[in-house]
C-alpha atoms as a PDB file:
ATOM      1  CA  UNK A   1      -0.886 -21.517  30.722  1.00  0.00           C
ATOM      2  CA  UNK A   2      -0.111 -17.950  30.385  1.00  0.00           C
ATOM      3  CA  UNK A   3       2.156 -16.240  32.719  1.00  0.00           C
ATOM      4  CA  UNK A   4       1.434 -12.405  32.688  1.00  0.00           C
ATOM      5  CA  UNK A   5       4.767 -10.009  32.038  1.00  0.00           C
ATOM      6  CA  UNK A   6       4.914  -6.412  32.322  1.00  0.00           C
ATOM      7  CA  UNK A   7       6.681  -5.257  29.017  1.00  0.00           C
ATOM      8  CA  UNK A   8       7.437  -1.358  28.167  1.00  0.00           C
ATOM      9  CA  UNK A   9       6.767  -0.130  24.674  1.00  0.00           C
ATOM     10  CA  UNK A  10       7.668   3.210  22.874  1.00  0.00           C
ATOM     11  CA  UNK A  11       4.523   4.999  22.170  1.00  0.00           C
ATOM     12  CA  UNK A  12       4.895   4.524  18.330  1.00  0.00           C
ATOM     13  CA  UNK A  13       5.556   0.521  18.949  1.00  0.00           C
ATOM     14  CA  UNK A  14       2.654   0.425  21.154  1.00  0.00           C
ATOM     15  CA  UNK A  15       0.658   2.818  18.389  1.00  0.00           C
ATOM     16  CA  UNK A  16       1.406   0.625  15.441  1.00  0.00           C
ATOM     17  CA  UNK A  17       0.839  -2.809  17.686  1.00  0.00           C
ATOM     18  CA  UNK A  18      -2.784  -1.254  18.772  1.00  0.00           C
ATOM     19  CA  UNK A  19      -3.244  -0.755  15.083  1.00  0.00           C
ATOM     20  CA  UNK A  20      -2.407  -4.229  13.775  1.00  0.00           C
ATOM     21  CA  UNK A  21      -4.018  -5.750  16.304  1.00  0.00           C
ATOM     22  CA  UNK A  22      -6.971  -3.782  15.611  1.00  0.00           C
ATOM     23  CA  UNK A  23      -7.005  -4.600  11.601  1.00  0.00           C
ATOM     24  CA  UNK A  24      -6.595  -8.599  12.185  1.00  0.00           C
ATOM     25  CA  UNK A  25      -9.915  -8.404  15.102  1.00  0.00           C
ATOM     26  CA  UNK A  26      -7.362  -9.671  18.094  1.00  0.00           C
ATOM     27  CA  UNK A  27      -6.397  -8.147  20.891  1.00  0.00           C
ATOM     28  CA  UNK A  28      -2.712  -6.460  21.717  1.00  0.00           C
ATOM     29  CA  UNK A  29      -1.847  -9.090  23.649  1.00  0.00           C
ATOM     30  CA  UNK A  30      -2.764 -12.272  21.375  1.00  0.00           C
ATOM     31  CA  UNK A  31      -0.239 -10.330  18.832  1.00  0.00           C
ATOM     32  CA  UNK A  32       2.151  -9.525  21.002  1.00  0.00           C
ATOM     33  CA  UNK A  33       2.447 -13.339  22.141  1.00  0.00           C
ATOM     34  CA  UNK A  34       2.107 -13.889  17.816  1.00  0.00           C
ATOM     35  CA  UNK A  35       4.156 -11.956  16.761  1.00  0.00           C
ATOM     36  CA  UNK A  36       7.019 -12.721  19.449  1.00  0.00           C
ATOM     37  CA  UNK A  37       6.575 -16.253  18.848  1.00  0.00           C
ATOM     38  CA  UNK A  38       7.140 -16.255  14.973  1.00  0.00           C
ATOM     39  CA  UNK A  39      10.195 -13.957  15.892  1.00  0.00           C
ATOM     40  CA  UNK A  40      11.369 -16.738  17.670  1.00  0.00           C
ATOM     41  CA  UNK A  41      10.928 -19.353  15.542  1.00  0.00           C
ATOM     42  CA  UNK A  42      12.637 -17.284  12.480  1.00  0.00           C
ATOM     43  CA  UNK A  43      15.339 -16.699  14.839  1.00  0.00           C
ATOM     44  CA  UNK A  44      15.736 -20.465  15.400  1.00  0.00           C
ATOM     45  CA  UNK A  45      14.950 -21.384  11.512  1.00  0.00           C
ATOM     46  CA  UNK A  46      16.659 -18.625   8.836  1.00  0.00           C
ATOM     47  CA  UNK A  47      15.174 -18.792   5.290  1.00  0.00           C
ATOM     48  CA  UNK A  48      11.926 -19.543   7.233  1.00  0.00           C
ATOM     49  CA  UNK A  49       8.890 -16.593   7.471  1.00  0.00           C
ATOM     50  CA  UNK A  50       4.871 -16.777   8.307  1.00  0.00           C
ATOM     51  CA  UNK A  51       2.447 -15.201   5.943  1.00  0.00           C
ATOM     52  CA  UNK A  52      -1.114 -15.146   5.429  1.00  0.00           C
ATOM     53  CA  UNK A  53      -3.222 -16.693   3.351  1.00  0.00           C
ATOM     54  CA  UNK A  54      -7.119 -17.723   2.720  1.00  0.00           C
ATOM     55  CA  UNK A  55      -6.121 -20.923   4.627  1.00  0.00           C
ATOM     56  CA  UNK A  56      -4.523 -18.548   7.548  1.00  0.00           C
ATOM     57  CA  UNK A  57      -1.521 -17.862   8.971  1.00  0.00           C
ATOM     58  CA  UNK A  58       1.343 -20.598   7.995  1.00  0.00           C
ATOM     59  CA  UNK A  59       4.723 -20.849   7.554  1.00  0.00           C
ATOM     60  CA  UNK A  60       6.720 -20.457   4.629  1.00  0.00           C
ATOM     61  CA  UNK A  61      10.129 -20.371   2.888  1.00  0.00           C
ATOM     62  CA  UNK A  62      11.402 -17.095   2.355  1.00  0.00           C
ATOM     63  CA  UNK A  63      11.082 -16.108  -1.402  1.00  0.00           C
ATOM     64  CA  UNK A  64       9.710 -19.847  -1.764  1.00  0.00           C
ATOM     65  CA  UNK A  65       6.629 -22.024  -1.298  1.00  0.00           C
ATOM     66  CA  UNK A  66       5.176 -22.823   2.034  1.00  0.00           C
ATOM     67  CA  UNK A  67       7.282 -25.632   4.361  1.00  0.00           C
ATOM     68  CA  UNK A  68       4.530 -27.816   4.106  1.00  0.00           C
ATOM     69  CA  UNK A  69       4.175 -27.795   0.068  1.00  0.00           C
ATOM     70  CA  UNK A  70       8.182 -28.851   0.561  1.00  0.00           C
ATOM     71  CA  UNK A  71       7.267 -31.433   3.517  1.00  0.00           C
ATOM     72  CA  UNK A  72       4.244 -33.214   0.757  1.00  0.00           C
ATOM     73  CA  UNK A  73       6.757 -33.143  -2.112  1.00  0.00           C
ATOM     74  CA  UNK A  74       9.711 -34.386   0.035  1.00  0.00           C
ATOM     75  CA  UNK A  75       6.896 -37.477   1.117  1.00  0.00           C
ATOM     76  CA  UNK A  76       6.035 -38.350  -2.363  1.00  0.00           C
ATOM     77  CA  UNK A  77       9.303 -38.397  -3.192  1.00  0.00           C
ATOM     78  CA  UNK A  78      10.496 -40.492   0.067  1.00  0.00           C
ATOM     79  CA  UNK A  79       7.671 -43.140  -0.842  1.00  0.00           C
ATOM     80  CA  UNK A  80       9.371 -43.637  -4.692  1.00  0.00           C
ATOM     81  CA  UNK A  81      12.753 -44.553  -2.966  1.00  0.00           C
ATOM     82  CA  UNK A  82      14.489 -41.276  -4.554  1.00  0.00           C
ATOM     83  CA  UNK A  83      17.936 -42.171  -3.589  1.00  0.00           C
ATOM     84  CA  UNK A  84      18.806 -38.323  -3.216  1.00  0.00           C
ATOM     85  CA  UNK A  85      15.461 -36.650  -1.594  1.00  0.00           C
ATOM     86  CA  UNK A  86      16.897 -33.277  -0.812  1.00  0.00           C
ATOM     87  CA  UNK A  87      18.147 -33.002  -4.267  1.00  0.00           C
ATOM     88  CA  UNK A  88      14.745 -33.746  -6.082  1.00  0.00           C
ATOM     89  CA  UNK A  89      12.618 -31.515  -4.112  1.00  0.00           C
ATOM     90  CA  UNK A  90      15.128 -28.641  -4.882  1.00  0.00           C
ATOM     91  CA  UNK A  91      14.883 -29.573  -8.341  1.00  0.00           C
ATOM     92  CA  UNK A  92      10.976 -30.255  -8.982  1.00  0.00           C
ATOM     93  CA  UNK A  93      10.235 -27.113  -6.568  1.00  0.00           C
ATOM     94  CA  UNK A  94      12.945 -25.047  -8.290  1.00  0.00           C
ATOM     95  CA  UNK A  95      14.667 -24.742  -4.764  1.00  0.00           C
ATOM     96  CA  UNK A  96      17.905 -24.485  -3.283  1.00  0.00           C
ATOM     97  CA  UNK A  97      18.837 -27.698  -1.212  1.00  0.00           C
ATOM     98  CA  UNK A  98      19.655 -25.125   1.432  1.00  0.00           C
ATOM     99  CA  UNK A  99      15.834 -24.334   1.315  1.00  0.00           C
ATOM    100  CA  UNK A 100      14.525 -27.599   1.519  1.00  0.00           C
ATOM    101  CA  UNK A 101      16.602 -28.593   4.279  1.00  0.00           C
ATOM    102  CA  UNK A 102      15.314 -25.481   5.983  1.00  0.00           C
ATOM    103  CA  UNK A 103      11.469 -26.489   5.638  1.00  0.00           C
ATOM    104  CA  UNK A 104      12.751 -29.838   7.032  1.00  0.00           C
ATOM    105  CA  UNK A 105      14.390 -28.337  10.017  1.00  0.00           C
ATOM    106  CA  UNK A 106      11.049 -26.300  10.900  1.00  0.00           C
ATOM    107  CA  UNK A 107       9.089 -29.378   9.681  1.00  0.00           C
ATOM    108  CA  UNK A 108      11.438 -31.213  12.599  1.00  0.00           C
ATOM    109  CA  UNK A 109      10.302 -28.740  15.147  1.00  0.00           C
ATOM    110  CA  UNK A 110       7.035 -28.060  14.678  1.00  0.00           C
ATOM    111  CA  UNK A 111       5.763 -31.535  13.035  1.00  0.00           C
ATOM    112  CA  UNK A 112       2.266 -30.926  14.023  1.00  0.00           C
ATOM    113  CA  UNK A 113       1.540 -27.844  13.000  1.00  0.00           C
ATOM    114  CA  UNK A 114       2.766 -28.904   9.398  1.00  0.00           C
ATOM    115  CA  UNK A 115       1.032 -32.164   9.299  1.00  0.00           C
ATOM    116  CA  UNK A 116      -2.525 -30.206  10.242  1.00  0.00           C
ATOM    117  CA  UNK A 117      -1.793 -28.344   7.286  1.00  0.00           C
ATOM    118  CA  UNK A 118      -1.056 -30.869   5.018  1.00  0.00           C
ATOM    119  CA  UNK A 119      -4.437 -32.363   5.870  1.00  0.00           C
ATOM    120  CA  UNK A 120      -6.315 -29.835   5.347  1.00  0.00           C
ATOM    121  CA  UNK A 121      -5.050 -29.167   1.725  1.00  0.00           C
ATOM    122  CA  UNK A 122      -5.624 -32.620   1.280  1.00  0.00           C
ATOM    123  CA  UNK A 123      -9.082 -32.607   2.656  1.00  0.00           C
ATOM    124  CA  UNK A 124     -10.133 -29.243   0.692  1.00  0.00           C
ATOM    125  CA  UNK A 125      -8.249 -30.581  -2.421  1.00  0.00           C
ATOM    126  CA  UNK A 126     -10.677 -33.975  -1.901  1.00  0.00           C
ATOM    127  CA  UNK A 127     -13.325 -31.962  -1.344  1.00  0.00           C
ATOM    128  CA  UNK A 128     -12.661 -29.464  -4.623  1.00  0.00           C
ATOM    129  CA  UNK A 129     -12.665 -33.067  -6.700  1.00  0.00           C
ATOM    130  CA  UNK A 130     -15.671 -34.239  -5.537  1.00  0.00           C
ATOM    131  CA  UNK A 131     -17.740 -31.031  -6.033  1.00  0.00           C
ATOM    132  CA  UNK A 132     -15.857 -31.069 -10.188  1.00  0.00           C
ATOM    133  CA  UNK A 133     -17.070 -34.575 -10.401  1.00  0.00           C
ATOM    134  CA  UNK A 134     -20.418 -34.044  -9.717  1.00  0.00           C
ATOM    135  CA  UNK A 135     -20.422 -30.714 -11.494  1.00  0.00           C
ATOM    136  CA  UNK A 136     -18.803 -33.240 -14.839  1.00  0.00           C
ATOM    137  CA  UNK A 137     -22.171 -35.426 -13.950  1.00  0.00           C
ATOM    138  CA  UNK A 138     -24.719 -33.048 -14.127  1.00  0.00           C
ATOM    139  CA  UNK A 139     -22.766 -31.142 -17.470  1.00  0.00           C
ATOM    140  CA  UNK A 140     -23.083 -35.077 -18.975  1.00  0.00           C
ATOM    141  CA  UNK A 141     -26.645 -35.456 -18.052  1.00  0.00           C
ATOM    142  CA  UNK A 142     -26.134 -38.210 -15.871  1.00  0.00           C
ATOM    143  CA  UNK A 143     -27.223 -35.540 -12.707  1.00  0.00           C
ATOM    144  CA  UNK A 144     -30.691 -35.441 -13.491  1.00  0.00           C
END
């Protein structure tokens, strides 16, 4: 539940926040409350950041892939018994270990905000092979 707070802001904060606000179709306070919350979670996880994407809003590794690319790869990897984890993620994702253990830290905190993301890649990666395969059956003749 929302608690309502009375906040002062510059006029050129308050300027640029209408503005923003305005561009992304939200209102001043639903970025406010956005914008303060992904301040707090970068204060509580460096080397993490949020950017957007054609998927939405997610977070990401600074100068690196999203947590949750890191989180899949770091699965895969757990399921092949990979002796060192951290150390093969860094390496197959080009990554410091210092990164991965970030995304792993966030991925900690915030487990199901990650995993819904993770699904639906999955589910939209699914759903991009079955439309190829039935594109592949029609280009073979066998759609017909």
């Amino acid at each position: 539940m929302a608690t309502p707070r009375s906040v002062r802001l510059s006029d050129d904060v308050l300027a640029r926040l209408s503005a923003l606000a305005g561009r992304r179709g939200a209102s001043v306070s639903s970025t406010i409350e956005r914008l303060l919350d992904e301040a707090l979670r970068r204060e509580a996880h460096p080397g993490v950041t949020f950017r957007d994407g054609p998927s939405g809003r997610r977070a990401g590794l600074v100068a690196g892939p999203d947590v949750d690319e890191v989180i899949r790869t770091l699965r895969m990897n757990q399921s092949e018994g990979t002796a060192d984890v951290i150390a093969t993620v860094a390496d197959l994702l080009a990554l410091t270990e210092s990164q991965v253990r970030a995304a792993v830290a966030y991925y900690a905190d915030h487990r199901g905000e990650v995993d819904e993301r993770i699904e639906a890649t999955q589910r939209a990666a699914d759903e991009a092979e079955a439309a190829w395969r039935r594109q592949q059956e029609v280009l073979a003749g066998r759609g017909q």
